[in-house]
C-alpha atoms as a PDB file:
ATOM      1  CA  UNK A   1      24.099  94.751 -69.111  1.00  0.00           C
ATOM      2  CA  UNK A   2      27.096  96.195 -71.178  1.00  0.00           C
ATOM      3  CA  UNK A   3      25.134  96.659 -73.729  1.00  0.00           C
ATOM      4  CA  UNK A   4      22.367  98.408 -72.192  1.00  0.00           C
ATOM      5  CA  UNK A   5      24.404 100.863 -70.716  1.00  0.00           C
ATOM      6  CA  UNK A   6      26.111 101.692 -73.828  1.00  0.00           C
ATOM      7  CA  UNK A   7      22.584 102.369 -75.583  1.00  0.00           C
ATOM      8  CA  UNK A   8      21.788 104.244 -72.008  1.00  0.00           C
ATOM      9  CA  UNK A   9      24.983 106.526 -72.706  1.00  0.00           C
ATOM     10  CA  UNK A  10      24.302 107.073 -76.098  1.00  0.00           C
ATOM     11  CA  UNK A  11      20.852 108.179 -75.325  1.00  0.00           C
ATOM     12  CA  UNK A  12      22.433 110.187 -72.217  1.00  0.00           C
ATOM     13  CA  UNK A  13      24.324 112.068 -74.854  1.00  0.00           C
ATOM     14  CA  UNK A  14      21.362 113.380 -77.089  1.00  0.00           C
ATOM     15  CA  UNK A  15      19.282 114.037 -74.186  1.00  0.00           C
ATOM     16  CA  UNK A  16      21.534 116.722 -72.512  1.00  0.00           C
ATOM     17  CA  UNK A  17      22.787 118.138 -76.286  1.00  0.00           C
ATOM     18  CA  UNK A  18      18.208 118.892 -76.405  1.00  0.00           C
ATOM     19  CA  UNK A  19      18.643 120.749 -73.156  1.00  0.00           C
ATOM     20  CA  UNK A  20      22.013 122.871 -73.983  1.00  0.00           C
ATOM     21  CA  UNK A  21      19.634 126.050 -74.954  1.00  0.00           C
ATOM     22  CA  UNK A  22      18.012 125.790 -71.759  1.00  0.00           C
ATOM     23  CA  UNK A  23      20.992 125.453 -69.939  1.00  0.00           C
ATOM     24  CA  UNK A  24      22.581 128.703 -71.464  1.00  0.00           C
ATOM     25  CA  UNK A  25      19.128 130.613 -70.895  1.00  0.00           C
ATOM     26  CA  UNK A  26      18.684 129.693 -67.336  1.00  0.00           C
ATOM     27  CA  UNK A  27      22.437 130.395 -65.765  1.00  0.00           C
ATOM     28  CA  UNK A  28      24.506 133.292 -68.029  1.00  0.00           C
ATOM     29  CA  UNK A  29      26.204 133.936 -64.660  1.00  0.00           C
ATOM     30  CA  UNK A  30      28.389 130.682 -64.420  1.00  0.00           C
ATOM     31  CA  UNK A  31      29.795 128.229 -67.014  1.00  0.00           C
ATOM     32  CA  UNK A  32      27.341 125.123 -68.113  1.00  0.00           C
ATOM     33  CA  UNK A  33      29.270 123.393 -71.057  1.00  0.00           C
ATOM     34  CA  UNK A  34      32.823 123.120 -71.471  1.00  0.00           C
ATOM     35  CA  UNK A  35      34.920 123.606 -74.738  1.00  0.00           C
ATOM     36  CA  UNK A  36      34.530 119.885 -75.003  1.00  0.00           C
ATOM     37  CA  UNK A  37      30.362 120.117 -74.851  1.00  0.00           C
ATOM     38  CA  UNK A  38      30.717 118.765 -71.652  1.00  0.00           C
ATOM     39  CA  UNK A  39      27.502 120.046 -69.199  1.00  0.00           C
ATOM     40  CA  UNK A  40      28.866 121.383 -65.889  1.00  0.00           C
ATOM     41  CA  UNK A  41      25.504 121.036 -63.845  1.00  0.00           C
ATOM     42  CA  UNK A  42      24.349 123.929 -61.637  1.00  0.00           C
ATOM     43  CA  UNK A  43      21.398 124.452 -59.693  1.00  0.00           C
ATOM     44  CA  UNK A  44      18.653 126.232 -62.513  1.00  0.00           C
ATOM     45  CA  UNK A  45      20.664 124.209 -65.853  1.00  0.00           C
ATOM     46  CA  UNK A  46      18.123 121.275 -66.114  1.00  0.00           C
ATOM     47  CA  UNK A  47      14.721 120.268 -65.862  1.00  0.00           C
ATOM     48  CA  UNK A  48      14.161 117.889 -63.411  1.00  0.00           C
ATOM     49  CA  UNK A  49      10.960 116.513 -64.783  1.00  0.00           C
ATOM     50  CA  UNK A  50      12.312 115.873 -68.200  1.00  0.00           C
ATOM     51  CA  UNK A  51      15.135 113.974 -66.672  1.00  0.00           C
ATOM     52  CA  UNK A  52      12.976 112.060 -63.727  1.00  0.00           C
ATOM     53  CA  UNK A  53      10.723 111.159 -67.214  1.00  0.00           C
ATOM     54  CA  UNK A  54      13.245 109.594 -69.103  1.00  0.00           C
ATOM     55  CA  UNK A  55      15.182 107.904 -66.543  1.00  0.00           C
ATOM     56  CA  UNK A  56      12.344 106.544 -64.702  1.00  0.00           C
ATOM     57  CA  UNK A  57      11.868 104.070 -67.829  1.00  0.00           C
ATOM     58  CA  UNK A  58      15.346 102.704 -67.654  1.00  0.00           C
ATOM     59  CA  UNK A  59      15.391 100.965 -64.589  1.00  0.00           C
ATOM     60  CA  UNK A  60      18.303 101.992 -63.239  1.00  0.00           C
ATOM     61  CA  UNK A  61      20.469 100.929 -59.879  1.00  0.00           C
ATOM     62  CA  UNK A  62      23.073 103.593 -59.002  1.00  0.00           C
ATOM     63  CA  UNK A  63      26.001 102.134 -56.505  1.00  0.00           C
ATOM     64  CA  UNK A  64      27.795 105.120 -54.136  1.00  0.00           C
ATOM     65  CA  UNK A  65      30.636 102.967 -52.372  1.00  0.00           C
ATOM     66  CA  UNK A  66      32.148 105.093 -49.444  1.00  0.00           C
ATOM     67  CA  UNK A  67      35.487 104.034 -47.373  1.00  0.00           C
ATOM     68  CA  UNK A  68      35.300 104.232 -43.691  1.00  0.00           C
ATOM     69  CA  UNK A  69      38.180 102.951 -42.168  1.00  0.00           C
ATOM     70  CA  UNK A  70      39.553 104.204 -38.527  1.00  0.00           C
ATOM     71  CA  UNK A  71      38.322 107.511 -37.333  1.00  0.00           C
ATOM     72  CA  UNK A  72      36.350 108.491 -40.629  1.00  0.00           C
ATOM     73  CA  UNK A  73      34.017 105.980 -40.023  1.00  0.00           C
ATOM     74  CA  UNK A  74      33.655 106.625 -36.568  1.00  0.00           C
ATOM     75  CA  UNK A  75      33.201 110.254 -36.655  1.00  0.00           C
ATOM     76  CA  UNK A  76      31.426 110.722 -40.362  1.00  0.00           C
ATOM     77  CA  UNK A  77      29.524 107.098 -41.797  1.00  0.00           C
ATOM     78  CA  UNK A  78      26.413 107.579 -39.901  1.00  0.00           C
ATOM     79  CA  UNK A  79      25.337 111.092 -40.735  1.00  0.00           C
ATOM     80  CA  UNK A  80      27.310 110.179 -44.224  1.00  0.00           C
ATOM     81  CA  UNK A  81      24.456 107.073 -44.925  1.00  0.00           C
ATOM     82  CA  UNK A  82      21.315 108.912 -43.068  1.00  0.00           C
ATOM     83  CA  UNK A  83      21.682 111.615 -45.128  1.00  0.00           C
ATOM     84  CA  UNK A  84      22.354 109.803 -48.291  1.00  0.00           C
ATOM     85  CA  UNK A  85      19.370 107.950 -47.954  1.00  0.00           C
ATOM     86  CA  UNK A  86      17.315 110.903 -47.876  1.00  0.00           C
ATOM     87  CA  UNK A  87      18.870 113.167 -50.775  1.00  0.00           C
ATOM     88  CA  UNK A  88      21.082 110.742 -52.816  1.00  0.00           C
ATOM     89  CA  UNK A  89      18.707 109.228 -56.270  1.00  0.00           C
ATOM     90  CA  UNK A  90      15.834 109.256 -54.032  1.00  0.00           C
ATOM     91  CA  UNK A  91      13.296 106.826 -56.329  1.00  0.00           C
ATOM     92  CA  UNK A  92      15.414 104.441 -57.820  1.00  0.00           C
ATOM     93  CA  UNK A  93      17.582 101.400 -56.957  1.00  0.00           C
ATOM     94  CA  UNK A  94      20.322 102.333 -55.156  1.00  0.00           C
ATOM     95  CA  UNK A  95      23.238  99.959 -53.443  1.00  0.00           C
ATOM     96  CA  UNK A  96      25.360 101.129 -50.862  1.00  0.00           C
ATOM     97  CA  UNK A  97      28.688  99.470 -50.862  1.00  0.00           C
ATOM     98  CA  UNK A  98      30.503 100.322 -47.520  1.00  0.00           C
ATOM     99  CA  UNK A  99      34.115  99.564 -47.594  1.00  0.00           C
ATOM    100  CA  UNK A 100      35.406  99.117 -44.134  1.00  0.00           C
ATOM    101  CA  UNK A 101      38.786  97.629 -42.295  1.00  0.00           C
ATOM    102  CA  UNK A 102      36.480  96.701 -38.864  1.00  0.00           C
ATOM    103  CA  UNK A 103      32.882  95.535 -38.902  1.00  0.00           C
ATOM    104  CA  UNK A 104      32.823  96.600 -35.306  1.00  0.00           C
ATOM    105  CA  UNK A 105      32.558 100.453 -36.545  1.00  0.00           C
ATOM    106  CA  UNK A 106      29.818 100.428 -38.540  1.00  0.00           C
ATOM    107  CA  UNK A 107      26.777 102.179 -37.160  1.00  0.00           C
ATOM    108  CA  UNK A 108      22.649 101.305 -37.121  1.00  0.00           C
ATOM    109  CA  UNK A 109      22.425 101.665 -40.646  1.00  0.00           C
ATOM    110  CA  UNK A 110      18.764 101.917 -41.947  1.00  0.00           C
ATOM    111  CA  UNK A 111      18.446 102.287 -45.782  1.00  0.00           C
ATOM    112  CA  UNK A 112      15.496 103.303 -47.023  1.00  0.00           C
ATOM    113  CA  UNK A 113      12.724 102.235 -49.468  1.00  0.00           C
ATOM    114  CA  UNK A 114      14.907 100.613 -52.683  1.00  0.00           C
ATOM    115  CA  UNK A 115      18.183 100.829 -50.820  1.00  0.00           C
ATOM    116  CA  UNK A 116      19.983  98.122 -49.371  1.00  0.00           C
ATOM    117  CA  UNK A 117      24.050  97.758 -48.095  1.00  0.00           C
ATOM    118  CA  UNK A 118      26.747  95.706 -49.376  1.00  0.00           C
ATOM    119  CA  UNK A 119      29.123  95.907 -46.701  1.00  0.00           C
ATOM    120  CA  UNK A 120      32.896  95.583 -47.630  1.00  0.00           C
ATOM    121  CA  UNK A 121      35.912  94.676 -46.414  1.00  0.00           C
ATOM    122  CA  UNK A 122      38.797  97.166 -47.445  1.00  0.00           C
ATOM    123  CA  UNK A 123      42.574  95.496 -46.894  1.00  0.00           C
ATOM    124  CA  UNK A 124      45.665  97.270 -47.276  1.00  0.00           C
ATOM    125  CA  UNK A 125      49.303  97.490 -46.681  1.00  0.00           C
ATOM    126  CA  UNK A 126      51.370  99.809 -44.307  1.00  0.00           C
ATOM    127  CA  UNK A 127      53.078 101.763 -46.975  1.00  0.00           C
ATOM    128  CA  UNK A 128      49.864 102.335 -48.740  1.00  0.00           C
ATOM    129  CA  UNK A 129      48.110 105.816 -48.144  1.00  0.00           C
ATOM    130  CA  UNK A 130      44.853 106.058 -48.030  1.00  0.00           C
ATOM    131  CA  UNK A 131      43.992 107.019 -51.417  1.00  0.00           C
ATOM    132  CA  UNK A 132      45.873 104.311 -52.697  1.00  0.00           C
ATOM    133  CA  UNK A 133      44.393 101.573 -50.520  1.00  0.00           C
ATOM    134  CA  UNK A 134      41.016 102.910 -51.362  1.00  0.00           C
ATOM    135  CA  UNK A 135      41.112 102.588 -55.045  1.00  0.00           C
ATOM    136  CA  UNK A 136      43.030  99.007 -54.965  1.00  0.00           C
ATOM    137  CA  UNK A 137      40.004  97.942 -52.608  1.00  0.00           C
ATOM    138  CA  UNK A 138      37.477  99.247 -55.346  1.00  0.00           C
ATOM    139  CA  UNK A 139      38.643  97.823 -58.599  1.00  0.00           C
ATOM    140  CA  UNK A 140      38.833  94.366 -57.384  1.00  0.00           C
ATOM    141  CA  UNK A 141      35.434  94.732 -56.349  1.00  0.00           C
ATOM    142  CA  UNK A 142      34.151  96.397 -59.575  1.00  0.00           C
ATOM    143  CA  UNK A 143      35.674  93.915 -61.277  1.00  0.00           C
ATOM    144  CA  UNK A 144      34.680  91.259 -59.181  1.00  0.00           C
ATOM    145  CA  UNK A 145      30.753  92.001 -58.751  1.00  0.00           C
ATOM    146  CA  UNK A 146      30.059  96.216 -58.601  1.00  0.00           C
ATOM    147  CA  UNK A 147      30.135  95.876 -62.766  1.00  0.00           C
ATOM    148  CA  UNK A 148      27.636  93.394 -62.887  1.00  0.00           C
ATOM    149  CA  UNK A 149      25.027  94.778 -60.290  1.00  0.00           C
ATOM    150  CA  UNK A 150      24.985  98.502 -61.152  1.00  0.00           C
ATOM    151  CA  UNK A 151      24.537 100.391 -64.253  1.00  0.00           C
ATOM    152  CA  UNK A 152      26.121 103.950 -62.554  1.00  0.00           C
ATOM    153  CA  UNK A 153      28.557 104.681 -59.402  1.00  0.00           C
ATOM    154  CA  UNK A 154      29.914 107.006 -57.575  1.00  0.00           C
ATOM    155  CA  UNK A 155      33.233 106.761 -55.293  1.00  0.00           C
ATOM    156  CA  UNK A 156      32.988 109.446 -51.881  1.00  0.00           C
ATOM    157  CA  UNK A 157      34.511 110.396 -49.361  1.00  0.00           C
ATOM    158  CA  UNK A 158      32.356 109.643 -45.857  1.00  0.00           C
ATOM    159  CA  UNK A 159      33.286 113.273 -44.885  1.00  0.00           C
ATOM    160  CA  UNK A 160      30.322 115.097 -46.130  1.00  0.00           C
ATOM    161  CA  UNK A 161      26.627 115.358 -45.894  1.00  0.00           C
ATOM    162  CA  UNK A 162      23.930 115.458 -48.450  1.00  0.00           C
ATOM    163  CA  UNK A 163      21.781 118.659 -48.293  1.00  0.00           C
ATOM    164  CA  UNK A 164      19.340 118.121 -51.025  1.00  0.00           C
ATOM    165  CA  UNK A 165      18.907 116.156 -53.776  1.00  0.00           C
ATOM    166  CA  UNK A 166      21.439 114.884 -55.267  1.00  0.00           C
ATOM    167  CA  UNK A 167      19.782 113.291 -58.554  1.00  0.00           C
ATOM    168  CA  UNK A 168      20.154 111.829 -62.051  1.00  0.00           C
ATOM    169  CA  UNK A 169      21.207 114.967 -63.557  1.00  0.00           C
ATOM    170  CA  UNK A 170      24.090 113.610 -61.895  1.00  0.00           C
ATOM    171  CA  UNK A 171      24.620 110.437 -64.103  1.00  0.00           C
ATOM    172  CA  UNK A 172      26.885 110.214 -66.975  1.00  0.00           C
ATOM    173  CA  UNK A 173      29.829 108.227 -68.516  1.00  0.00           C
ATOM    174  CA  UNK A 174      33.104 109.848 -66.506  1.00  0.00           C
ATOM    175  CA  UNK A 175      31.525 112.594 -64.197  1.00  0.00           C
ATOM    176  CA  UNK A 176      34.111 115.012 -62.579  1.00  0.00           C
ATOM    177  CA  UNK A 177      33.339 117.018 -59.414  1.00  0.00           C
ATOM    178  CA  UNK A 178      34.620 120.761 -59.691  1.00  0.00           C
ATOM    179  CA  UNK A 179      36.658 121.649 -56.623  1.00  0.00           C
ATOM    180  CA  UNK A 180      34.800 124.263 -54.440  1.00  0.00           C
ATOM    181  CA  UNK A 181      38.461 125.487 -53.243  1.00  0.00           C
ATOM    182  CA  UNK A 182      39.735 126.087 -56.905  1.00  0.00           C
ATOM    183  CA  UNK A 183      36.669 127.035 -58.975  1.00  0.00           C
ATOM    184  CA  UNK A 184      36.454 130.481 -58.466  1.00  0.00           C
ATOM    185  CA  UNK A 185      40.227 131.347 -58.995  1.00  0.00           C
ATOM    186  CA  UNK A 186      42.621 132.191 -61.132  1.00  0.00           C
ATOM    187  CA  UNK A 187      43.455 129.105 -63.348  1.00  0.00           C
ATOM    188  CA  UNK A 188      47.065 130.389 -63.382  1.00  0.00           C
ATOM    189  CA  UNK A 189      46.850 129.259 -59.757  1.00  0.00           C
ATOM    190  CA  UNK A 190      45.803 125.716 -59.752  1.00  0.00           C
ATOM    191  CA  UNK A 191      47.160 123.654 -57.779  1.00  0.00           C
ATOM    192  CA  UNK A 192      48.483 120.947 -60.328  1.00  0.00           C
ATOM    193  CA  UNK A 193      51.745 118.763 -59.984  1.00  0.00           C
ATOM    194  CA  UNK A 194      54.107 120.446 -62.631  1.00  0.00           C
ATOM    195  CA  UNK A 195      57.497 118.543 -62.081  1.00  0.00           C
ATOM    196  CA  UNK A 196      57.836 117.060 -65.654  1.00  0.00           C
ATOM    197  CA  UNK A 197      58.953 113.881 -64.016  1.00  0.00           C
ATOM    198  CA  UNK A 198      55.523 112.647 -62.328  1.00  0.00           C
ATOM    199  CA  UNK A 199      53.206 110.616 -63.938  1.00  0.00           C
ATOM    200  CA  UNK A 200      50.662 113.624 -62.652  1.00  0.00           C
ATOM    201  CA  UNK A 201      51.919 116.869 -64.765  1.00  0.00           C
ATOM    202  CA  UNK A 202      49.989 119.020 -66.500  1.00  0.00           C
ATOM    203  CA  UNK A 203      52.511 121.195 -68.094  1.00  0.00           C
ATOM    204  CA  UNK A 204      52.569 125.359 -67.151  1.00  0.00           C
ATOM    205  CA  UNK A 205      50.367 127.254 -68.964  1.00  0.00           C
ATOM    206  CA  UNK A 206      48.003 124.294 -69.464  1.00  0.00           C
ATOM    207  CA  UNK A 207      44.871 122.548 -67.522  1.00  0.00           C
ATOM    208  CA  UNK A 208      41.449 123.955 -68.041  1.00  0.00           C
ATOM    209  CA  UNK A 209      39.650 122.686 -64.217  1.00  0.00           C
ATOM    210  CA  UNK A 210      40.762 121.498 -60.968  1.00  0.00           C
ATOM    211  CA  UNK A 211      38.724 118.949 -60.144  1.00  0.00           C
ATOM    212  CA  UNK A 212      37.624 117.821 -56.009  1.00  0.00           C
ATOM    213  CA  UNK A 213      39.250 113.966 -55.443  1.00  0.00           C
ATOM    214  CA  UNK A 214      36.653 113.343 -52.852  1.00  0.00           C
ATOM    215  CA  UNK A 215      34.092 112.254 -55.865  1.00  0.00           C
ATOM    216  CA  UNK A 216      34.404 110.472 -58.963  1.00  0.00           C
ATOM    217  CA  UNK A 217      31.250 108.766 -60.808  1.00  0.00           C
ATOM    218  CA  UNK A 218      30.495 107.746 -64.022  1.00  0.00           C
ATOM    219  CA  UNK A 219      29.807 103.772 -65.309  1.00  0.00           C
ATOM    220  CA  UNK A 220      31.739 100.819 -63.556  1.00  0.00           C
ATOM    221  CA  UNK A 221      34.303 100.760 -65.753  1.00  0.00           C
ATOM    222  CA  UNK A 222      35.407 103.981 -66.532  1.00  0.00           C
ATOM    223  CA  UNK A 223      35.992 104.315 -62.947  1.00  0.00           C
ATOM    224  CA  UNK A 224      37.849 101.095 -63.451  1.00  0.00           C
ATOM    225  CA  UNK A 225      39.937 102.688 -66.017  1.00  0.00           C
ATOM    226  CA  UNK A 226      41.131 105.681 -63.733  1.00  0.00           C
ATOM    227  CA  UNK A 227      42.199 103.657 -61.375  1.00  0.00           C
ATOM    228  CA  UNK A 228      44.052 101.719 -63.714  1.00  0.00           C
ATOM    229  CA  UNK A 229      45.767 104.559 -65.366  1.00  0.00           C
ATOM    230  CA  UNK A 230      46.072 106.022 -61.373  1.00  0.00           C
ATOM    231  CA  UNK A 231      47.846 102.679 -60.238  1.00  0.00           C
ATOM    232  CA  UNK A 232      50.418 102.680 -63.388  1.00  0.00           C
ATOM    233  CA  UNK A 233      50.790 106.691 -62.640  1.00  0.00           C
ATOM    234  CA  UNK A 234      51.748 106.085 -59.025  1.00  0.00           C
ATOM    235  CA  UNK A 235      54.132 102.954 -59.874  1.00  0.00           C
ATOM    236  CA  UNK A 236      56.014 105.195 -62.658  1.00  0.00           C
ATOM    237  CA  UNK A 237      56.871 107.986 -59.880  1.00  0.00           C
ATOM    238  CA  UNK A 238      57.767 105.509 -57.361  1.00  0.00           C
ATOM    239  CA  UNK A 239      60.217 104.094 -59.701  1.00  0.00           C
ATOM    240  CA  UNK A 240      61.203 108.263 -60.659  1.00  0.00           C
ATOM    241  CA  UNK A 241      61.781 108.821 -56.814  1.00  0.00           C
ATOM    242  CA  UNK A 242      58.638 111.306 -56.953  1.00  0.00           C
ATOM    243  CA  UNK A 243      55.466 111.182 -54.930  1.00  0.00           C
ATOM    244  CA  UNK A 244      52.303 113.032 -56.136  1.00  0.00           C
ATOM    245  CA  UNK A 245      48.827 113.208 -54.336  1.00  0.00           C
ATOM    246  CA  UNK A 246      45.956 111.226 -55.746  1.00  0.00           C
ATOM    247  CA  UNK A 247      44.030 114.550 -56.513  1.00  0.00           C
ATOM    248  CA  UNK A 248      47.258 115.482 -59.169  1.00  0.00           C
ATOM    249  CA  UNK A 249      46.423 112.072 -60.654  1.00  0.00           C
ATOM    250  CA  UNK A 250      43.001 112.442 -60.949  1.00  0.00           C
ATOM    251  CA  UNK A 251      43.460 115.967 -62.271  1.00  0.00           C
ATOM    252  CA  UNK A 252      46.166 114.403 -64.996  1.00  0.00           C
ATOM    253  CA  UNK A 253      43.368 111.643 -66.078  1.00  0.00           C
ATOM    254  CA  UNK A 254      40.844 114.518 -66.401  1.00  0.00           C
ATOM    255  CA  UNK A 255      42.697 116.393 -68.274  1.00  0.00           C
ATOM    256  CA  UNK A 256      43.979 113.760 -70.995  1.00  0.00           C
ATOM    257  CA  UNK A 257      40.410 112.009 -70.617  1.00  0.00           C
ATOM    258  CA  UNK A 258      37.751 114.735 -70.819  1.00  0.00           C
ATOM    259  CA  UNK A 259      34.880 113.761 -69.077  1.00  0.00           C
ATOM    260  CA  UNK A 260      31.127 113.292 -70.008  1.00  0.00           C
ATOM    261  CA  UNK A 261      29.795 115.873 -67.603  1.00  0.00           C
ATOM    262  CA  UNK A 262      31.012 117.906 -64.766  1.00  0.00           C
ATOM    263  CA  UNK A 263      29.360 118.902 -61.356  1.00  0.00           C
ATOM    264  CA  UNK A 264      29.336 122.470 -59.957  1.00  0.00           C
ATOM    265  CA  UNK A 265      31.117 123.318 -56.557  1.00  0.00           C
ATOM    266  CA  UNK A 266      27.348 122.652 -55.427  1.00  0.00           C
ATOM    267  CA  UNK A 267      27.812 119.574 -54.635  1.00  0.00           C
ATOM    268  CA  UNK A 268      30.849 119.408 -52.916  1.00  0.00           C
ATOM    269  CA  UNK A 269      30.577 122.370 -50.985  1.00  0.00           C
ATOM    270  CA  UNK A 270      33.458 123.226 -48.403  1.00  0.00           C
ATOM    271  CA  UNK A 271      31.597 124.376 -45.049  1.00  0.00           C
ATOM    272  CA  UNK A 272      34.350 126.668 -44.422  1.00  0.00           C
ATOM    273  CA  UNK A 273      33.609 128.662 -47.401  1.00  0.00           C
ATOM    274  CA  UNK A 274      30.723 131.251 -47.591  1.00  0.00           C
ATOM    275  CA  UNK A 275      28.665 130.357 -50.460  1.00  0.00           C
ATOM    276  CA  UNK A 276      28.617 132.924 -53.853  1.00  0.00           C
ATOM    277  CA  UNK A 277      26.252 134.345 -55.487  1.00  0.00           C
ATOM    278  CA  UNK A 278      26.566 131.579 -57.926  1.00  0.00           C
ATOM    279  CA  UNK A 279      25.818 128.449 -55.496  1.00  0.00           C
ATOM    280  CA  UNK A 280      22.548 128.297 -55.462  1.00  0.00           C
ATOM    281  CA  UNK A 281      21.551 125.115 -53.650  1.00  0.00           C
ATOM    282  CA  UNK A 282      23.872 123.151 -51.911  1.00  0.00           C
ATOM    283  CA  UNK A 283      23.369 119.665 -52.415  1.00  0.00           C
ATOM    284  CA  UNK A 284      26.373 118.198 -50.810  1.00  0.00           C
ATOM    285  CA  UNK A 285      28.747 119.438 -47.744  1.00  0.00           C
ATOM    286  CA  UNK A 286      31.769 118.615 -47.073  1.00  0.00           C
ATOM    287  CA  UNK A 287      32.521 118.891 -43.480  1.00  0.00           C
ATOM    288  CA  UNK A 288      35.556 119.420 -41.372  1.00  0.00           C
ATOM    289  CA  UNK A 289      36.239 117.281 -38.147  1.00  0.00           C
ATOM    290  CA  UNK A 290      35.643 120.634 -35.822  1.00  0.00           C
ATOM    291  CA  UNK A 291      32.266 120.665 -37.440  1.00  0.00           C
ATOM    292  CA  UNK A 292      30.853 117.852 -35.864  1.00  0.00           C
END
């Protein structure tokens, strides 16, 4: 399986360099490839048929692993898996891997036609935060089976709900998720940890994005090797006396590890923003407590 995902990458790769002209016609009002020749995917910057054409011959199974421990899974799973099943790669294999701390919260799930649910148990310690716990929980399963039964995942949060499709255009090797809250700011502004002591600084007068730590996809074990480089990250400022978030970290690894493609505020929408001119289609929301 390795090695057809490594011939699926590479042929990834030429696939969205064919389609850079038609990205650049379609959308001149927003950015769609990076100084790296990264695609940042918006609403209008692919064709859906080309991609549905090619990637409907590889035979694909795309894993989206959510945590739900404690009140996020009683207040967000259900409408987080009914609506996934509708929007998220609706005609291909998809495994749900549902990472919980009590199998007494999970709701009726119902997946729906190639879907089916790996339910997980998540353990953690006291002193661990949730972030932390989370990403433990998800390498020892990647390396313990998620590697071996998908060829594409994504990590979410439970706190959001799928709009509309949210599709293949979406697959790549390291795919970063554009924050909604950041995007459209001044860059001078981001929110990265700049104490030259943590693991997580990008130094002033750097950083190019600010990326949303609610998603993270890409292949099995490139999400393996964030969290690896996240774990070391948080052990080096523990032993510093310093305490980033996991969002700094994931913005560091971003930074230092450009990835493959990138995903417009679209799909990760904030519901207490109003939407730009520029979002289009919402394909994901995330959703505040007082929302429900």
């Amino acid at each position: 399986m390795n090695c057809k995902r490594r011939v699926l990458l590479l042929i990834s790769c030429v696939l969205y360099f064919m389609l850079l002209e038609y990205h650049f016609r379609k959308r001149p009002d927003v950015v769609t490839t990076t100084d790296w020749l990264a695609p940042v995917i918006w609403e209008g910057t692919f064709n859906r048929q080309v991609l549905e054409e090619y990637y409907g011959r590889q035979n694909l199974t795309i894993g989206l692993a959510v945590p739900a421990t404690g009140r996020i899974a009683d207040q967000y799973l259900e409408l987080f898996i009914q609506s996934a099943s509708k929007h998220f790669m609706t005609g291909y294999r998809v495994i749900f891997y549902i990472m919980v701390d009590a199998f007494y919260r999970l709701p009726n799930l119902e997946p729906g036609p190639l879907q089916t649910v790996q339910v997980l148990d998540i353990r953690g310690h006291d002193a661990d935060d949730f972030h932390l716990m989370r990403m433990k929980n998800l390498a020892v399963h990647i390396v313990g089976h998620i590697q071996d039964e998908v060829d594409f995942l994504f990590s979410m949060m439970a706190n959001r709900v799928f709009q509309n499709d949210f599709g293949v255009e979406t697959l790549g090797t390291s795919v970063a998720q554009l924050h909604a809250w950041w995007y459209f700011k001044n860059t001078e502004n981001l929110p990265y940890e700049r104490r030259p002591g943590s693991a997580a600084c990008i130094p002033l007068g750097q950083g190019d994005f600010y990326y949303d730590g609610t998603v993270i996809g890409g292949t099995p074990l490139e999400i393996l090797n964030f969290i690896k480089e996240y774990l070391d990250g948080i052990m080096r400022d523990k032993e510093n006396g310093l305490n980033s978030t996991y969002e700094r970290h994931l913005n560091k690894y971003f930074f230092i590890h450009k990835p493959t493609k990138l995903l417009s505020p679209e799909y990760s929408w904030d519901t207490v923003l109003w939407p730009p001119a520029q979002v289009w289609l919402v394909k994901a929301a995330r959703c505040l407590e007082r929302a429900f």
